[in-house]
Protein backbone atom coordinates (compact mmCIF):
# COMPACT_ATOMS: atom_id res chain seq x y z
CA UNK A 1 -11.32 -57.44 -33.08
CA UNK A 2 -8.35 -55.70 -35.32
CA UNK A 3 -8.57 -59.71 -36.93
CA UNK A 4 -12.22 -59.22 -37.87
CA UNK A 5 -11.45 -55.48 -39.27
CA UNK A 6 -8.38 -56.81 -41.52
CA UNK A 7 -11.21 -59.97 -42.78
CA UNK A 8 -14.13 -57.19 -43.19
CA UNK A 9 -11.46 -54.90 -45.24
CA UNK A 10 -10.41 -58.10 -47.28
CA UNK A 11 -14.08 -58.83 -48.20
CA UNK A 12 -14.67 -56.04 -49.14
CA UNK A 13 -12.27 -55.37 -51.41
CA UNK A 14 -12.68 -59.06 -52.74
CA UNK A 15 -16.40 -58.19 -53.27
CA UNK A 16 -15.99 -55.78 -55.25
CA UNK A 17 -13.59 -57.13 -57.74
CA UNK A 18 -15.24 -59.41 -58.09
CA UNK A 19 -18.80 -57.91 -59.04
CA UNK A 20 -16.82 -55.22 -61.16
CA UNK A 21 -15.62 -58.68 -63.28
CA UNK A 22 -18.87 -59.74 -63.15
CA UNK A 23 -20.42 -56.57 -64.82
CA UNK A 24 -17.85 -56.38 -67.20
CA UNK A 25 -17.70 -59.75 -68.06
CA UNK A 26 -21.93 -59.33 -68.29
CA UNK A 27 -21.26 -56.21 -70.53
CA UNK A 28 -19.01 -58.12 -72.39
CA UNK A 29 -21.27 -60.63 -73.79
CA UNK A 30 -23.98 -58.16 -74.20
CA UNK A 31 -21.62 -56.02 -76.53
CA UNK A 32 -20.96 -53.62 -74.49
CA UNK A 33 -17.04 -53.67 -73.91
CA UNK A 34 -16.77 -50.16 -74.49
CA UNK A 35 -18.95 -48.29 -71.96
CA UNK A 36 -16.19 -48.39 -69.52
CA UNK A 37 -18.18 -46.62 -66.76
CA UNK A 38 -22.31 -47.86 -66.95
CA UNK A 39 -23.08 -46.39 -63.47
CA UNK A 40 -22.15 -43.73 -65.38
CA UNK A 41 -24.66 -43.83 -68.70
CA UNK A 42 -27.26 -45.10 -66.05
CA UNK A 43 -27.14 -41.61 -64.09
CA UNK A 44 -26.85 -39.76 -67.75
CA UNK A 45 -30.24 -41.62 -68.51
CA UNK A 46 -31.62 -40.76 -65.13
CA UNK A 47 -31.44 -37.04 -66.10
CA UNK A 48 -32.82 -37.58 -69.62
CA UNK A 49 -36.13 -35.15 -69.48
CA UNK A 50 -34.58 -32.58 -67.01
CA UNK A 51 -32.26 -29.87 -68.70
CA UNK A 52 -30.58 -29.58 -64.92
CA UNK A 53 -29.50 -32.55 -64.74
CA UNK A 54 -28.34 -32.78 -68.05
CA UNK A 55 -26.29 -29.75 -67.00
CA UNK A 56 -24.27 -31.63 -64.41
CA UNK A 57 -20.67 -30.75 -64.06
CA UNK A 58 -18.02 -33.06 -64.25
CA UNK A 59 -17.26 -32.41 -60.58
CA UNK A 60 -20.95 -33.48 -59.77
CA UNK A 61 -20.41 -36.26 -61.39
CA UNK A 62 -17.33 -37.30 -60.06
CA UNK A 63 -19.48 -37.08 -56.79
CA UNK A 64 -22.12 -39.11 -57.52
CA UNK A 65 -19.70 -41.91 -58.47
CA UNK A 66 -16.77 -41.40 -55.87
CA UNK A 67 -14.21 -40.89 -58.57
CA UNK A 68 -11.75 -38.34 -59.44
CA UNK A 69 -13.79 -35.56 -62.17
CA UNK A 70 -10.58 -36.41 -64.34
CA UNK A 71 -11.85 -39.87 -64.47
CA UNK A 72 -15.37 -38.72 -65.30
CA UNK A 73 -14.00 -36.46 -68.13
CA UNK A 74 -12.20 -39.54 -69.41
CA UNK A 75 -15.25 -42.03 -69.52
CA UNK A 76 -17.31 -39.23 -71.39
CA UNK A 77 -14.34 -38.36 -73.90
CA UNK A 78 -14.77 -42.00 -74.38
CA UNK A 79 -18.63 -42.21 -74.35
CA UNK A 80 -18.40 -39.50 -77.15
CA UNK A 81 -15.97 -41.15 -79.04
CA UNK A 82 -17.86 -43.99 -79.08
CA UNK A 83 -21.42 -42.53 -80.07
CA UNK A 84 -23.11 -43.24 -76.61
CA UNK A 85 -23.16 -39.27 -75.76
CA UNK A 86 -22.82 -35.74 -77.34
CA UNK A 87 -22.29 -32.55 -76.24
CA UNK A 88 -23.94 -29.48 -76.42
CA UNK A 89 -23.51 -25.84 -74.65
CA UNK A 90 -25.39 -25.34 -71.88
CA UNK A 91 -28.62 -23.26 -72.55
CA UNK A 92 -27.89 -20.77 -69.85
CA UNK A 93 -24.09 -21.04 -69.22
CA UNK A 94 -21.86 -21.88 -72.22
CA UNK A 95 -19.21 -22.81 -69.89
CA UNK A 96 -21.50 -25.76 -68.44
CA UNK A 97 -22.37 -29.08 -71.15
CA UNK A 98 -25.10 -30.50 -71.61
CA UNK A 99 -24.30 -34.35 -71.39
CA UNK A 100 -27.17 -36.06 -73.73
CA UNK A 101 -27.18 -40.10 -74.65
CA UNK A 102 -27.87 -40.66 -78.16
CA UNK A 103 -30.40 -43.50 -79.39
CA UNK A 104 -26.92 -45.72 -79.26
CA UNK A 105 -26.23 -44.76 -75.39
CA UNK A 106 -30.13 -45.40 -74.54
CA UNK A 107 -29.98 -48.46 -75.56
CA UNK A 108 -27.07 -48.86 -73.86
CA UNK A 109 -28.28 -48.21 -70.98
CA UNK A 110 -31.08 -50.67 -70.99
CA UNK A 111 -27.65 -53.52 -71.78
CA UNK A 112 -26.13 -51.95 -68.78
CA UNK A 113 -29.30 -51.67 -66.35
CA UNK A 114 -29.74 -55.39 -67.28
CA UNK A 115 -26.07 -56.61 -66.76
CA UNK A 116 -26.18 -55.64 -62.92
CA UNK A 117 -29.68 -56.62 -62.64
CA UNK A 118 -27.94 -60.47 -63.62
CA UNK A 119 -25.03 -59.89 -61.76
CA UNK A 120 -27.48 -58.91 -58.53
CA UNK A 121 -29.24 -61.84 -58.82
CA UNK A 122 -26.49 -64.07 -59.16
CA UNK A 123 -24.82 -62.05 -55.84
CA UNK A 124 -27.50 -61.96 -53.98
CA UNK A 125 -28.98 -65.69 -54.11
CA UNK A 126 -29.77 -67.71 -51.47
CA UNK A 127 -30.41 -64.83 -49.39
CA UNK A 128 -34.37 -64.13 -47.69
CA UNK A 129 -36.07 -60.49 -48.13
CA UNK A 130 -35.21 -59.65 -44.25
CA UNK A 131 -31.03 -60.95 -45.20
CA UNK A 132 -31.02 -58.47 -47.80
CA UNK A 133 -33.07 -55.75 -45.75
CA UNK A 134 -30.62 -56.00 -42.86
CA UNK A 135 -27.70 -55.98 -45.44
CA UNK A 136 -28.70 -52.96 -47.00
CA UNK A 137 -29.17 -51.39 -43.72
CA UNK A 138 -25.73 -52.61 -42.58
CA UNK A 139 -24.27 -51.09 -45.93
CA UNK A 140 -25.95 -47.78 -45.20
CA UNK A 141 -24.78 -47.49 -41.75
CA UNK A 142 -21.23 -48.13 -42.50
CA UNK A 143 -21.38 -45.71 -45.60
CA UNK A 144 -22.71 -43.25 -43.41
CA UNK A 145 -19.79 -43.96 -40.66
CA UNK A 146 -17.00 -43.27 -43.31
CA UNK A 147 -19.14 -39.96 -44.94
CA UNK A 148 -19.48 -38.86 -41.65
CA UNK A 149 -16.06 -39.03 -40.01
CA UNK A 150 -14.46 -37.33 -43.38
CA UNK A 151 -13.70 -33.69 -42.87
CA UNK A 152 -16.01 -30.95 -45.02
CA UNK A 153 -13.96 -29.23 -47.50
């Protein structure tokens, strides 16, 4: 079994270097070398018409994504720089930003949403609706395994 652990661990780290070179190599060639983080501008977007979730804090963020909140203030120093994003006080708590996409970052967005839609179709061919059912179910069990074993801060 610790064989089949060590080729599961492999995988998955395989996997996902390689669909990270896939996305960027997508965002590439859609002129989008820049964004650095999409998951990112695609949970910015997400929030667009709510002023809470424009409110989110860094660490929330950081959360969302499963990186470090230093990493998050990175990407949006570089969003900003960029024109994808500006800043603003928060209405009710100066201390809290409100993250908002400019017409630049909306569209984006839309480049980004459409680079992993490409990249899922290219990962995920060949496989039937019950294949990918059963894989997402897999992938939500074994996310749930390692969120559930961690210890609560």
């Amino acid at each position: 079994m610790k064989d089949v652990f060590h080729e599961m661990d492999l995988l998955s780290r395989q996997l996902n270097q390689a669909h990270r070179a896939a996305v960027q190599w997508e965002l590439n060639a859609a002129g989008l070398r820049e964004v650095g983080h999409p998951m990112l501008l695609t949970i910015l977007e997400s929030g667009e018409g709510s002023q809470d979730q424009q409110c989110r804090a860094q660490r929330d963020l950081a959360e969302l994504l499963h990186i470090s909140p230093a990493a998050v203030a990175n990407s949006l120093k570089s969003l900003e720089k960029s024109g994808y994003i500006r800043r603003e006080p928060g209405q009710w708590d100066a201390r809290r930003n409100r993250v908002i996409l400019t017409g630049k970052g909306v569209q984006a967005v839309e480049g980004c949403r459409n680079a992993f839609q490409r990249v899922s179709e290219q990962m995920m061919s060949g496989f039937s609706p019950e294949e990918l059912e059963q894989l997402a179910q897999f992938q939500r069990r074994m996310l749930n395994n390692l969120l559930n074993s961690q210890p609560k801060e």
